[in-house]
PDB file of N, CA and C in Angstrom:
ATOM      1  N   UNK A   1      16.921   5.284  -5.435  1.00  0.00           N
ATOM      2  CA  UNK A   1      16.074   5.475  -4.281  1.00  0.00           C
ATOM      3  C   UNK A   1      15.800   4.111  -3.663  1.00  0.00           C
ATOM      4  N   UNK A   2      15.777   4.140  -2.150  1.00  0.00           N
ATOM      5  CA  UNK A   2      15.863   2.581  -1.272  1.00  0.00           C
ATOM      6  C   UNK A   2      14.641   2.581  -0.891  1.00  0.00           C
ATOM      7  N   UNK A   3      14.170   1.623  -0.508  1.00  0.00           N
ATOM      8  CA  UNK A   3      13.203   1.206   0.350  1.00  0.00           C
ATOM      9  C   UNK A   3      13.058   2.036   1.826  1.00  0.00           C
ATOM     10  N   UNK A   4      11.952   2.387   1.996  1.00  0.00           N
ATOM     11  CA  UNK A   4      11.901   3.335   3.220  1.00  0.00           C
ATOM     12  C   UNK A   4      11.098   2.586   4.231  1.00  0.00           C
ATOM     13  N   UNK A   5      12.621   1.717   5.045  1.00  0.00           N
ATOM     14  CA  UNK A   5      12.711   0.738   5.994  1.00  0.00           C
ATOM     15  C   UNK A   5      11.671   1.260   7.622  1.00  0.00           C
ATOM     16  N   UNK A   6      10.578   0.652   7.032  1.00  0.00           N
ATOM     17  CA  UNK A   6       9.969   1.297   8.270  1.00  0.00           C
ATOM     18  C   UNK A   6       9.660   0.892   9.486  1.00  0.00           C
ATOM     19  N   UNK A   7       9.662   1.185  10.794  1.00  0.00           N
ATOM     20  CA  UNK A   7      10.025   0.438  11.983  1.00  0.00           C
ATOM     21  C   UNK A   7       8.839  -0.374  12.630  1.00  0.00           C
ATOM     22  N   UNK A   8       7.902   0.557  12.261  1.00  0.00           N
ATOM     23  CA  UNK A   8       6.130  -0.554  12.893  1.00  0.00           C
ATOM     24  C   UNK A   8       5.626  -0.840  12.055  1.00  0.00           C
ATOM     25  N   UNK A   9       4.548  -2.237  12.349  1.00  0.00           N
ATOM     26  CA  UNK A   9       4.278  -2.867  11.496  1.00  0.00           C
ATOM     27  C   UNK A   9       2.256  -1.876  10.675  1.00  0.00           C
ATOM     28  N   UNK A  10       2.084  -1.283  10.186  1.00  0.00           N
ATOM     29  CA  UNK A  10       0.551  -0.468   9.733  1.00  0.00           C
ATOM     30  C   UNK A  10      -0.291  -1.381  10.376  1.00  0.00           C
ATOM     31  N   UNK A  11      -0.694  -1.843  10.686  1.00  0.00           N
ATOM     32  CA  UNK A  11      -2.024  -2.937  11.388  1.00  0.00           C
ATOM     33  C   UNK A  11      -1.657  -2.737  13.102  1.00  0.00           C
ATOM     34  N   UNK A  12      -0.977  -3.563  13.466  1.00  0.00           N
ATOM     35  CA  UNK A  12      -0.800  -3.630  14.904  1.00  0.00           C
ATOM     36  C   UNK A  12       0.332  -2.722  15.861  1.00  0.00           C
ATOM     37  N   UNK A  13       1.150  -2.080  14.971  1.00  0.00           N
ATOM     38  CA  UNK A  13       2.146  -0.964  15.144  1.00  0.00           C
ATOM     39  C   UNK A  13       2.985  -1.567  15.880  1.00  0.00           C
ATOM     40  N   UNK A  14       2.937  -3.063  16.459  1.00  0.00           N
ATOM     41  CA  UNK A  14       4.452  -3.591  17.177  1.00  0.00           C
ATOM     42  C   UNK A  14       5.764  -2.845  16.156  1.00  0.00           C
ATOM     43  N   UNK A  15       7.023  -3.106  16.866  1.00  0.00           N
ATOM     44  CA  UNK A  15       8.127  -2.501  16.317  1.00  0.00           C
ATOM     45  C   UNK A  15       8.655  -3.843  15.162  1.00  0.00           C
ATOM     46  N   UNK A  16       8.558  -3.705  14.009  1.00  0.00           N
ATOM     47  CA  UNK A  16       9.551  -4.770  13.084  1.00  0.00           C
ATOM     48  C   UNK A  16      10.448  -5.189  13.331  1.00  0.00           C
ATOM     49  N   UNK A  17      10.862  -6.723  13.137  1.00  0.00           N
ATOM     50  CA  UNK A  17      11.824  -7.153  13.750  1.00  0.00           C
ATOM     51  C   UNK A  17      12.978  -7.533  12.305  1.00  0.00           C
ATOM     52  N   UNK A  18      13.569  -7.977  12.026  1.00  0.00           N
ATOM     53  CA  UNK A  18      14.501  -8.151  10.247  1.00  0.00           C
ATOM     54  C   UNK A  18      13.524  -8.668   9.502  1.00  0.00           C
ATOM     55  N   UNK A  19      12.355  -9.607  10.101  1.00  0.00           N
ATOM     56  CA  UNK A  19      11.211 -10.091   9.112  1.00  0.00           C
ATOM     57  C   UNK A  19       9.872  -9.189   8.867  1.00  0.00           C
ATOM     58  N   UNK A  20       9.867  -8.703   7.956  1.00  0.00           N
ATOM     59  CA  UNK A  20       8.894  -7.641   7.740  1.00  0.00           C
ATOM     60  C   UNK A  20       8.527  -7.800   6.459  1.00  0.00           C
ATOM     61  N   UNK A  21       7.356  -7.811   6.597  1.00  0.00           N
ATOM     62  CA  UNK A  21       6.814  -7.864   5.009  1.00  0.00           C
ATOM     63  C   UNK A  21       5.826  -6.251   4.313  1.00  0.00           C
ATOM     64  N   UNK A  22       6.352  -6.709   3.078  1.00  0.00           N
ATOM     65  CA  UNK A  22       5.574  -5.132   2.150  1.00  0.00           C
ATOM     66  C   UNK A  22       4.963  -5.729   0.682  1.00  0.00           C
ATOM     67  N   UNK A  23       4.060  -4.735   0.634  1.00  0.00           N
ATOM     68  CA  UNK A  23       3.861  -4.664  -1.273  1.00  0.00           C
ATOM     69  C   UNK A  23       4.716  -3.380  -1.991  1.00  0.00           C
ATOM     70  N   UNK A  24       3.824  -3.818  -3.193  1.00  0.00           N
ATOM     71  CA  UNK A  24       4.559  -2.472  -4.329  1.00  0.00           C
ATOM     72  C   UNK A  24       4.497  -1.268  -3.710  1.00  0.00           C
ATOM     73  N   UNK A  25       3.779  -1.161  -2.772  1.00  0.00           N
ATOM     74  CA  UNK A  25       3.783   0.784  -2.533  1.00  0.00           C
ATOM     75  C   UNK A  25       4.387   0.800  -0.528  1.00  0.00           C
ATOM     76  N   UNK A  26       5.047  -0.621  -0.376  1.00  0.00           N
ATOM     77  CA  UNK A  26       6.126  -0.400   0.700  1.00  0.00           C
ATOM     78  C   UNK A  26       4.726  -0.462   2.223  1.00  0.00           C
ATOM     79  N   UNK A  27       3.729  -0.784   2.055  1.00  0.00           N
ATOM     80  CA  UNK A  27       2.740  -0.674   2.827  1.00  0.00           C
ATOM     81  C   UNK A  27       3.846  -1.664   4.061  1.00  0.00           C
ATOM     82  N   UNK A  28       3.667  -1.781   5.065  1.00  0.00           N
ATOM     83  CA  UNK A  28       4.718  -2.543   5.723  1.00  0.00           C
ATOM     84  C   UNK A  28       4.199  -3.332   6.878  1.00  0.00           C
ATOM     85  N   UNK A  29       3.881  -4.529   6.858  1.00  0.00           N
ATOM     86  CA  UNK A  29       3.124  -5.529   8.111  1.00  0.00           C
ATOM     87  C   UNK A  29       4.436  -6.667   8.752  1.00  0.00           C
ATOM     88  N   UNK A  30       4.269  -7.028   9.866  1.00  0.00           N
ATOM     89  CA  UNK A  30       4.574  -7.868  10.607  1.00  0.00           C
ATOM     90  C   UNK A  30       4.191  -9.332  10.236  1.00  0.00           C
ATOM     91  N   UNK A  31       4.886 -10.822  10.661  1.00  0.00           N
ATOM     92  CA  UNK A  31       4.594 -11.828  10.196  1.00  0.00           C
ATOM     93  C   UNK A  31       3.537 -12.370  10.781  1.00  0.00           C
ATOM     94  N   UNK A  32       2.808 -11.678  12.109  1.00  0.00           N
ATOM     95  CA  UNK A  32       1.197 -12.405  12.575  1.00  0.00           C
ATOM     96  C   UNK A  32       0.638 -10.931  11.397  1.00  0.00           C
ATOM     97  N   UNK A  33       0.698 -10.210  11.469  1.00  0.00           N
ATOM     98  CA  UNK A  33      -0.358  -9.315  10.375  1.00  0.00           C
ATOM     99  C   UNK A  33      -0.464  -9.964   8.844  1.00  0.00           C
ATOM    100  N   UNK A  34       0.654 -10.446   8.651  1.00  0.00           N
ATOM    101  CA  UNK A  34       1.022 -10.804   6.930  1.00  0.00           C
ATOM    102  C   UNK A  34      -0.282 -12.509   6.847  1.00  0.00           C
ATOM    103  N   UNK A  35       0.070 -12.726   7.998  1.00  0.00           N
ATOM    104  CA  UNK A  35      -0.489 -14.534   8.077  1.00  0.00           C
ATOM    105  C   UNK A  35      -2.160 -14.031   8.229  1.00  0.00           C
ATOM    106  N   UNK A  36      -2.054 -13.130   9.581  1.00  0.00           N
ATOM    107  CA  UNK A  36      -3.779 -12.754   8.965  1.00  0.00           C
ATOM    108  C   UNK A  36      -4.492 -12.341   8.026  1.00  0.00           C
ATOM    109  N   UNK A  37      -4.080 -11.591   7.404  1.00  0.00           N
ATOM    110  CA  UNK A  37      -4.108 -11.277   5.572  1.00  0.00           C
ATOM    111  C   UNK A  37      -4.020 -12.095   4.798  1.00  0.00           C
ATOM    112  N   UNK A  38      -3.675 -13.660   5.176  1.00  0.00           N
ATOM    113  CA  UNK A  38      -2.933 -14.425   3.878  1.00  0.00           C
ATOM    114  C   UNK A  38      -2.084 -13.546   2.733  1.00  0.00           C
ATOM    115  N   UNK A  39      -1.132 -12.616   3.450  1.00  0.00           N
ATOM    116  CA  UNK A  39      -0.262 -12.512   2.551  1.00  0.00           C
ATOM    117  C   UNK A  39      -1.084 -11.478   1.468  1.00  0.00           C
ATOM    118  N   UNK A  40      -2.190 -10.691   1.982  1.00  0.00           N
ATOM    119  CA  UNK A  40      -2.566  -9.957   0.435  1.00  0.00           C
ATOM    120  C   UNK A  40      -2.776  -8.643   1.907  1.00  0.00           C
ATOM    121  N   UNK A  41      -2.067  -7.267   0.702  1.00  0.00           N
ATOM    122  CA  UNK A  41      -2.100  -6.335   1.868  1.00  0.00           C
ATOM    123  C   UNK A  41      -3.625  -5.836   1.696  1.00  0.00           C
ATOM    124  N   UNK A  42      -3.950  -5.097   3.077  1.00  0.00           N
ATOM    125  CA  UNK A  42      -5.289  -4.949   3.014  1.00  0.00           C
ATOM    126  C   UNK A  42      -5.480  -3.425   2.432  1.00  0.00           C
ATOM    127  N   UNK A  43      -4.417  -2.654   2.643  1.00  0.00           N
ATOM    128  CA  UNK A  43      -4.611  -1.362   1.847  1.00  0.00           C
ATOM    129  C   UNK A  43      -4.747  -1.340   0.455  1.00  0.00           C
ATOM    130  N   UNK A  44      -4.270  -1.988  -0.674  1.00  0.00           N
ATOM    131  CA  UNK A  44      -4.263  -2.395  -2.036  1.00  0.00           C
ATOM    132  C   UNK A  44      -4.306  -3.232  -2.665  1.00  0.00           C
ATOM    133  N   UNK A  45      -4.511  -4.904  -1.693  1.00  0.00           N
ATOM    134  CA  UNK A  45      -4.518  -5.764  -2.334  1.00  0.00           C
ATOM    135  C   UNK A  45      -3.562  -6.094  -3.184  1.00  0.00           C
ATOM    136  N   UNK A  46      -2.314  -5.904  -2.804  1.00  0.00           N
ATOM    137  CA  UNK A  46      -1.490  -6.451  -3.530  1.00  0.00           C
ATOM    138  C   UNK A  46      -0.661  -7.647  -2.453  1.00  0.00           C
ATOM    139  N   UNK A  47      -0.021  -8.514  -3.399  1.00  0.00           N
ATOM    140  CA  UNK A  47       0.891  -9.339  -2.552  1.00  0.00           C
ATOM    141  C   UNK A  47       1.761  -8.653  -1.949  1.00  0.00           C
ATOM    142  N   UNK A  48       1.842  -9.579  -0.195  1.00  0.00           N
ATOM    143  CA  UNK A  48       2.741  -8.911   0.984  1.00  0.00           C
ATOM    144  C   UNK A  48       3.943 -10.047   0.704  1.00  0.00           C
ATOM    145  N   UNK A  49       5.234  -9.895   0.348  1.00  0.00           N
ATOM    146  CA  UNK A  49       5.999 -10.015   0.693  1.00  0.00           C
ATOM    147  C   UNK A  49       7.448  -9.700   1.157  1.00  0.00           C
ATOM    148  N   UNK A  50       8.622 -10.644   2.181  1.00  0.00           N
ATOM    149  CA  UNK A  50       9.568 -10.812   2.743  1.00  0.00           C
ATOM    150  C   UNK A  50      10.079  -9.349   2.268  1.00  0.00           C
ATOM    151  N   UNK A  51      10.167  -8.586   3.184  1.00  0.00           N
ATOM    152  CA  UNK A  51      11.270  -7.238   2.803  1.00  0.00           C
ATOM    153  C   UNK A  51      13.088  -7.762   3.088  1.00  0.00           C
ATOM    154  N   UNK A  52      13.553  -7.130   2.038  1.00  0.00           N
ATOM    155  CA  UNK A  52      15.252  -7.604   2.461  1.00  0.00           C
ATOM    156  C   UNK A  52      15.674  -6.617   3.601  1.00  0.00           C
ATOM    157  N   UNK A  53      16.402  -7.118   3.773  1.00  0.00           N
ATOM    158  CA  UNK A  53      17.348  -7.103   5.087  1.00  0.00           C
ATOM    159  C   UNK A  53      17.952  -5.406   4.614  1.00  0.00           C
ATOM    160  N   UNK A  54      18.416  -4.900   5.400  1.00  0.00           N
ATOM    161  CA  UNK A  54      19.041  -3.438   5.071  1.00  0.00           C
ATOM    162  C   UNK A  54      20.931  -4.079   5.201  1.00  0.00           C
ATOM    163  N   UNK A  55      21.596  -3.106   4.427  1.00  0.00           N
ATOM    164  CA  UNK A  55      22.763  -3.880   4.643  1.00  0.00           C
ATOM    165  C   UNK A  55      23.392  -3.610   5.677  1.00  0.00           C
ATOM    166  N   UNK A  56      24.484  -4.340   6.213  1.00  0.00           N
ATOM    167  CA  UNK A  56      25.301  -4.536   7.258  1.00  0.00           C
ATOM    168  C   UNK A  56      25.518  -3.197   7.720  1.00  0.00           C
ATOM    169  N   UNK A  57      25.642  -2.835   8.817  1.00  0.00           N
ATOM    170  CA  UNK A  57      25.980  -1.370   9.348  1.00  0.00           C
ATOM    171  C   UNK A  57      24.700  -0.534   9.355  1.00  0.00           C
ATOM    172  N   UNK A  58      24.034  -0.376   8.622  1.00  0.00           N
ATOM    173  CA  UNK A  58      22.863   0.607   8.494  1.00  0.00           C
ATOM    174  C   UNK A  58      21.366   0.048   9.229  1.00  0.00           C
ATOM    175  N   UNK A  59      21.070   1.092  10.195  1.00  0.00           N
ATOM    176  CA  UNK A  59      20.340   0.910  11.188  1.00  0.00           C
ATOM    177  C   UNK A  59      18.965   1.280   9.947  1.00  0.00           C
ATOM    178  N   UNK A  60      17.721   0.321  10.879  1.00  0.00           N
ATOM    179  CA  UNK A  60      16.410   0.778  10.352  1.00  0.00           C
ATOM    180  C   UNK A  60      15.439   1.630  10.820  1.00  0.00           C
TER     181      UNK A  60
END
């Protein structure tokens, strides 16, 4: 089971751009949302980080 690449960011709902950040439960923020958080998500408090890239060919 993959990561369920999601297109807006939960805080400000702009559209994700390849830099998108998540925690353990895939919560999914943008890099001005991640920086206002310092990086801790606000739904669980867990660390937000760098989501990978989806591979070549496959749309998000």
């Amino acid at each position: 089971m993959g990561l369920e690449m999601k297109t807006n960011c939960q805080a400000c709902h702009t559209t994700l751009t390849d830099y998108a950040y998540i925690c353990v439960h895939e919560c999914t923020f943008c890099e001005e949302c991640t920086a206002k958080y310092d990086a801790i998500c606000p739904n669980c408090s867990g660390e937000l980080v760098r989501r990978p890239k989806p591979p070549a060919g496959i749309e998000h």
